[in-house]
N, C-alpha and C. Protein backbone atom coordinates (compact mmCIF):
# COMPACT_ATOMS: atom_id res chain seq x y z
N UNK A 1 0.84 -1.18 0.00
CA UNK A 1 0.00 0.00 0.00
C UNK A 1 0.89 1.25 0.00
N UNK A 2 0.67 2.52 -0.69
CA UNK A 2 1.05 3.70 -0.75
C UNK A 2 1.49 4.44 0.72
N UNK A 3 2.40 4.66 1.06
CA UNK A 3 2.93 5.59 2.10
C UNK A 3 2.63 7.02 2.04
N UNK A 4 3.06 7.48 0.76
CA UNK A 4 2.86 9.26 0.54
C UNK A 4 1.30 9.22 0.50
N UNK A 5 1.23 10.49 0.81
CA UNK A 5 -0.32 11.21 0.81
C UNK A 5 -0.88 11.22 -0.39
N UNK A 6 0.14 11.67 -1.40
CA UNK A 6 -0.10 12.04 -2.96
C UNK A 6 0.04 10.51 -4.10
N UNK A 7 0.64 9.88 -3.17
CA UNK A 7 0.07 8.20 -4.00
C UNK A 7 -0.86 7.73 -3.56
N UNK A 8 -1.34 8.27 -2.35
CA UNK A 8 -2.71 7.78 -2.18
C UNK A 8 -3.89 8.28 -2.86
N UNK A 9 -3.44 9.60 -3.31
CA UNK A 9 -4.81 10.36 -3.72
C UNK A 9 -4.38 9.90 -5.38
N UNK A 10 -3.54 9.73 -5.89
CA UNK A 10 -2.94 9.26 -7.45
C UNK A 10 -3.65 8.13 -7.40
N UNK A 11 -3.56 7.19 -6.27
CA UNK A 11 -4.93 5.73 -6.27
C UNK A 11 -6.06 6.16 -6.17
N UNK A 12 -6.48 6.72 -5.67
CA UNK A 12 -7.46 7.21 -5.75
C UNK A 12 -8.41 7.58 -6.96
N UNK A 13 -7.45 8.14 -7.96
CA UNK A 13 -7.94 9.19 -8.78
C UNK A 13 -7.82 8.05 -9.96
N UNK A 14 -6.87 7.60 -10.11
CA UNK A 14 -6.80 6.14 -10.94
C UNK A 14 -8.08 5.42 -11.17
N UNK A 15 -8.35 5.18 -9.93
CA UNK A 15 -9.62 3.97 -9.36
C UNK A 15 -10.86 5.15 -10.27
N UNK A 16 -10.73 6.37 -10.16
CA UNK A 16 -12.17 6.38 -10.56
C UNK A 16 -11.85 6.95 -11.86
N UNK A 17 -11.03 7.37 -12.63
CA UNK A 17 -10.92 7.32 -13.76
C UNK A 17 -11.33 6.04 -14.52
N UNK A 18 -10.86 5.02 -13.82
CA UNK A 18 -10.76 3.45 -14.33
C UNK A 18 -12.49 2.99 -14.26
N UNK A 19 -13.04 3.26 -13.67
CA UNK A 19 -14.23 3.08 -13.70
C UNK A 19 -15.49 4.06 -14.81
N UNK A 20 -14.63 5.23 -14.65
CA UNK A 20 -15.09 6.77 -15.85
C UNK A 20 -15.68 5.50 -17.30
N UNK A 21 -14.29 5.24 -17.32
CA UNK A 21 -13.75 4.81 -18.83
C UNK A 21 -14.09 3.23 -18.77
N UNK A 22 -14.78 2.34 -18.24
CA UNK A 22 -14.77 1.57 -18.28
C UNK A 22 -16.77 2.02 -18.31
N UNK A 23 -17.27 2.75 -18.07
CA UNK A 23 -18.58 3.45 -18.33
C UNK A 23 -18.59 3.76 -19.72
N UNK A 24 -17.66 4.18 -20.06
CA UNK A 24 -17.88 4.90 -21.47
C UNK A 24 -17.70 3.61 -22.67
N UNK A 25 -16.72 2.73 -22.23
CA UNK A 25 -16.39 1.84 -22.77
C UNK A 25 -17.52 0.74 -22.96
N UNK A 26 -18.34 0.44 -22.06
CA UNK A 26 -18.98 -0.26 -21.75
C UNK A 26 -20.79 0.26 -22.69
N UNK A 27 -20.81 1.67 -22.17
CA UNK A 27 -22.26 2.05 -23.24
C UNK A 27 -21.81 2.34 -24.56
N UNK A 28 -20.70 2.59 -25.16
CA UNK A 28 -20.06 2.15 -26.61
C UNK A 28 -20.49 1.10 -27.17
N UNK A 29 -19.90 -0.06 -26.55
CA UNK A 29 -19.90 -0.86 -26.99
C UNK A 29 -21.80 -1.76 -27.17
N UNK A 30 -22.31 -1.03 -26.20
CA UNK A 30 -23.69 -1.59 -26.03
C UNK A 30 -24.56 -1.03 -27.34
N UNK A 31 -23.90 0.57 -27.80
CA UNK A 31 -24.99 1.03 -28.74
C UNK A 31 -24.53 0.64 -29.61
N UNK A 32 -23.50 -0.22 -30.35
CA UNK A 32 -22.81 -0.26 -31.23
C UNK A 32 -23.50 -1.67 -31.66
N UNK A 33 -23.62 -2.28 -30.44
CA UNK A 33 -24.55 -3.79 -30.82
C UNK A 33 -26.36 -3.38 -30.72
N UNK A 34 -25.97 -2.41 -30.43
CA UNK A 34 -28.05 -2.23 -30.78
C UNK A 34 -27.95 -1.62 -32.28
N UNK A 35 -27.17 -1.16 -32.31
CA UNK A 35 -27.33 -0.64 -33.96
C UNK A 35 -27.13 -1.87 -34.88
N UNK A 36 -25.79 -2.44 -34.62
CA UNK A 36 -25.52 -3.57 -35.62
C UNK A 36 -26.88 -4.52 -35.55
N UNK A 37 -27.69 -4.29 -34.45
CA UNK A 37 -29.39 -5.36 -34.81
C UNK A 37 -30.31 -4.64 -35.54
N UNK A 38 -30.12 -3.46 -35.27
CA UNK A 38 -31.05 -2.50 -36.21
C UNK A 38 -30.88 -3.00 -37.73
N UNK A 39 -32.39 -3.74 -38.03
CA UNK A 39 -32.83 -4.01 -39.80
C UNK A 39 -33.05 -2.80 -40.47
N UNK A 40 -33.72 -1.71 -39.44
CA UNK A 40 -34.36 -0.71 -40.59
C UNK A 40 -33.40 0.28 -41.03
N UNK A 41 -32.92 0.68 -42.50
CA UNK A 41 -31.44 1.18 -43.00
C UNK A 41 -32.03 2.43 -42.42
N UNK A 42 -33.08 3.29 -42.54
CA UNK A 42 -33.28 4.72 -42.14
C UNK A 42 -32.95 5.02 -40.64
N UNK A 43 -33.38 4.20 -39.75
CA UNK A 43 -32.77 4.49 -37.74
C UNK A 43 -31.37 4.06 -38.42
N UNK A 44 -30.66 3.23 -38.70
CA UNK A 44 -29.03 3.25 -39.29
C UNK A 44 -28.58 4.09 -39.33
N UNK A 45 -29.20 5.00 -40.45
CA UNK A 45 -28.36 5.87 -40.39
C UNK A 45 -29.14 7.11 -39.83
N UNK A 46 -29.66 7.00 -38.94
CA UNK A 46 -29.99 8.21 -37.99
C UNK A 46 -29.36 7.86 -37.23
N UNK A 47 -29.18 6.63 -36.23
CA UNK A 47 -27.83 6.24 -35.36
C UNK A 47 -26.21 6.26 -35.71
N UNK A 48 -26.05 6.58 -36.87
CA UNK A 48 -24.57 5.98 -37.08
C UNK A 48 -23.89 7.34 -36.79
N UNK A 49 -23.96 8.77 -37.01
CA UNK A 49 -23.14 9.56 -36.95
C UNK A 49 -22.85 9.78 -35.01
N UNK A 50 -24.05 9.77 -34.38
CA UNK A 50 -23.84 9.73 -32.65
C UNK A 50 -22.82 8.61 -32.19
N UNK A 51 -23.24 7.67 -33.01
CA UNK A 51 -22.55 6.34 -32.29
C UNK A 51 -20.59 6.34 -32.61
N UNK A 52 -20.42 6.93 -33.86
CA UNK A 52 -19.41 7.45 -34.23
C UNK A 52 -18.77 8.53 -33.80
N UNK A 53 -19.30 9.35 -33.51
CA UNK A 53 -18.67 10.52 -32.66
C UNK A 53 -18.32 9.85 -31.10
N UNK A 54 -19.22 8.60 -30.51
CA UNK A 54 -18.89 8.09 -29.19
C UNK A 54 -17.70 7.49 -29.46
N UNK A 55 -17.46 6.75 -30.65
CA UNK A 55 -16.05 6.12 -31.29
C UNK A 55 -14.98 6.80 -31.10
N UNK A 56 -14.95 7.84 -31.33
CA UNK A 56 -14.04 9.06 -31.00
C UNK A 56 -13.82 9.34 -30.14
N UNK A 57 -14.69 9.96 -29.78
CA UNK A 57 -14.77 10.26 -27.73
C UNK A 57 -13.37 9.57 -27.06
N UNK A 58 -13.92 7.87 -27.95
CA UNK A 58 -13.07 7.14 -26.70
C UNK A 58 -11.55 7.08 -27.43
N UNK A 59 -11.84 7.31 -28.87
CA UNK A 59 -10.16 7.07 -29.21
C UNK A 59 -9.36 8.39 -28.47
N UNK A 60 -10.52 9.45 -28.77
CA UNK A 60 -9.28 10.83 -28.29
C UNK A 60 -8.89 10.78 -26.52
N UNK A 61 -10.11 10.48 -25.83
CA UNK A 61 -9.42 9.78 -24.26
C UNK A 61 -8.25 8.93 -24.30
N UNK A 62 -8.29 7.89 -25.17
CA UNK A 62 -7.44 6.91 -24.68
C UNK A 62 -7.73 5.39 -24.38
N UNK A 63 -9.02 5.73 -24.22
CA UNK A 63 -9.93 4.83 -23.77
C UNK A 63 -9.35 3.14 -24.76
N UNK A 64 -9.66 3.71 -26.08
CA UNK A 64 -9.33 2.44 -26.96
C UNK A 64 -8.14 2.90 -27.93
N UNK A 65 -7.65 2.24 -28.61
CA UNK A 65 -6.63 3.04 -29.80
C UNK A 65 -7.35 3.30 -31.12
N UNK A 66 -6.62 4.34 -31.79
CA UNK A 66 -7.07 5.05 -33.19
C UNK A 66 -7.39 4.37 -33.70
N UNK A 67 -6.51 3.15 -33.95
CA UNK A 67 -6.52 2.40 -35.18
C UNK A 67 -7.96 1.44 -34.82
N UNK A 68 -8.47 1.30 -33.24
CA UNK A 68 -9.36 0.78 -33.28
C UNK A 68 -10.39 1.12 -33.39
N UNK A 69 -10.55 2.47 -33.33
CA UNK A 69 -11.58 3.37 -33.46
C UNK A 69 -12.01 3.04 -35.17
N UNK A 70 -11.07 3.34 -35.72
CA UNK A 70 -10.80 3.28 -37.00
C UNK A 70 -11.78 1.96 -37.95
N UNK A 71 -11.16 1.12 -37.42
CA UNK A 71 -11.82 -0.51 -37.61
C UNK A 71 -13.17 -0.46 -37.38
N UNK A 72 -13.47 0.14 -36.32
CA UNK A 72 -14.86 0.02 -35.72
C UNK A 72 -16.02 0.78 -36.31
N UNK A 73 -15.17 2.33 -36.83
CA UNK A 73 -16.12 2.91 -37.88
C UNK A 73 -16.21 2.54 -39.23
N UNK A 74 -15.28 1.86 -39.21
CA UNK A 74 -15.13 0.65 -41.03
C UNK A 74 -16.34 -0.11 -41.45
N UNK A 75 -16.16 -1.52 -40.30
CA UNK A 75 -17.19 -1.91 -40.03
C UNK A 75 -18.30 -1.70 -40.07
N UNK A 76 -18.77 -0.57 -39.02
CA UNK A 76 -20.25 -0.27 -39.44
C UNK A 76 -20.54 0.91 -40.78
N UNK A 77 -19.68 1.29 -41.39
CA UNK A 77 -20.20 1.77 -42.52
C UNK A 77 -20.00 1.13 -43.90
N UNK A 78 -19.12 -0.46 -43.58
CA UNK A 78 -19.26 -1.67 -44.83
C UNK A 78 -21.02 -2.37 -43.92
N UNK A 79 -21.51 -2.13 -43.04
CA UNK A 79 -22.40 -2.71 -43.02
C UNK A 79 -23.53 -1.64 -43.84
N UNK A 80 -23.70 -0.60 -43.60
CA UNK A 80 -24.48 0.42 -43.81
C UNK A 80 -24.63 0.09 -45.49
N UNK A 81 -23.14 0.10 -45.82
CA UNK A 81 -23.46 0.46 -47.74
C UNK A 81 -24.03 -0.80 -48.38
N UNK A 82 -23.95 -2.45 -47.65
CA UNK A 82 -24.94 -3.51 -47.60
C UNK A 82 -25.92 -3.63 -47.30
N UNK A 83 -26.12 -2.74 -46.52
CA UNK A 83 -27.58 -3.43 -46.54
C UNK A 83 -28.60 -2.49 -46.95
């Protein structure tokens, strides 16, 4: 366990960052699978630009990496131009 005052509050601040981003991470990934069930192409693409900007959100935090961000908006816009 931490001795200094200021590694305690650095745990501290860790712990709830880690939880921040594990929130954000977590309703990402949830709208991302309600969309990918979405049949009707018109809510598609009324959902896809919000859900994409959340893509971001998390690449520019840190949350996930670019390149995965990247992949992830690939994906759902090779699904979009199929169906």
């Amino acid at each position: 366990m931490a001795n200094h005052s200021a590694t305690k509050k650095d745990t501290r601040q860790a712990a709830k960052r880690r939880e921040r981003n594990k929130y954000y991470g977590k309703t990402t990934r949830n709208a991302i699978r309600d969309l990918k069930a979405t049949e009707d192409t018109k809510a598609y693409e009324e959902k896809m630009p919000s859900i994409v900007s959340m893509i971001d959100k998390l690449a520019k935090r840190g949350i996930i990496h670019k390149n995965k961000a990247a992949n992830l908006k690939s994906k759902l816009a090779k699904k979009k131009a199929t169906a």
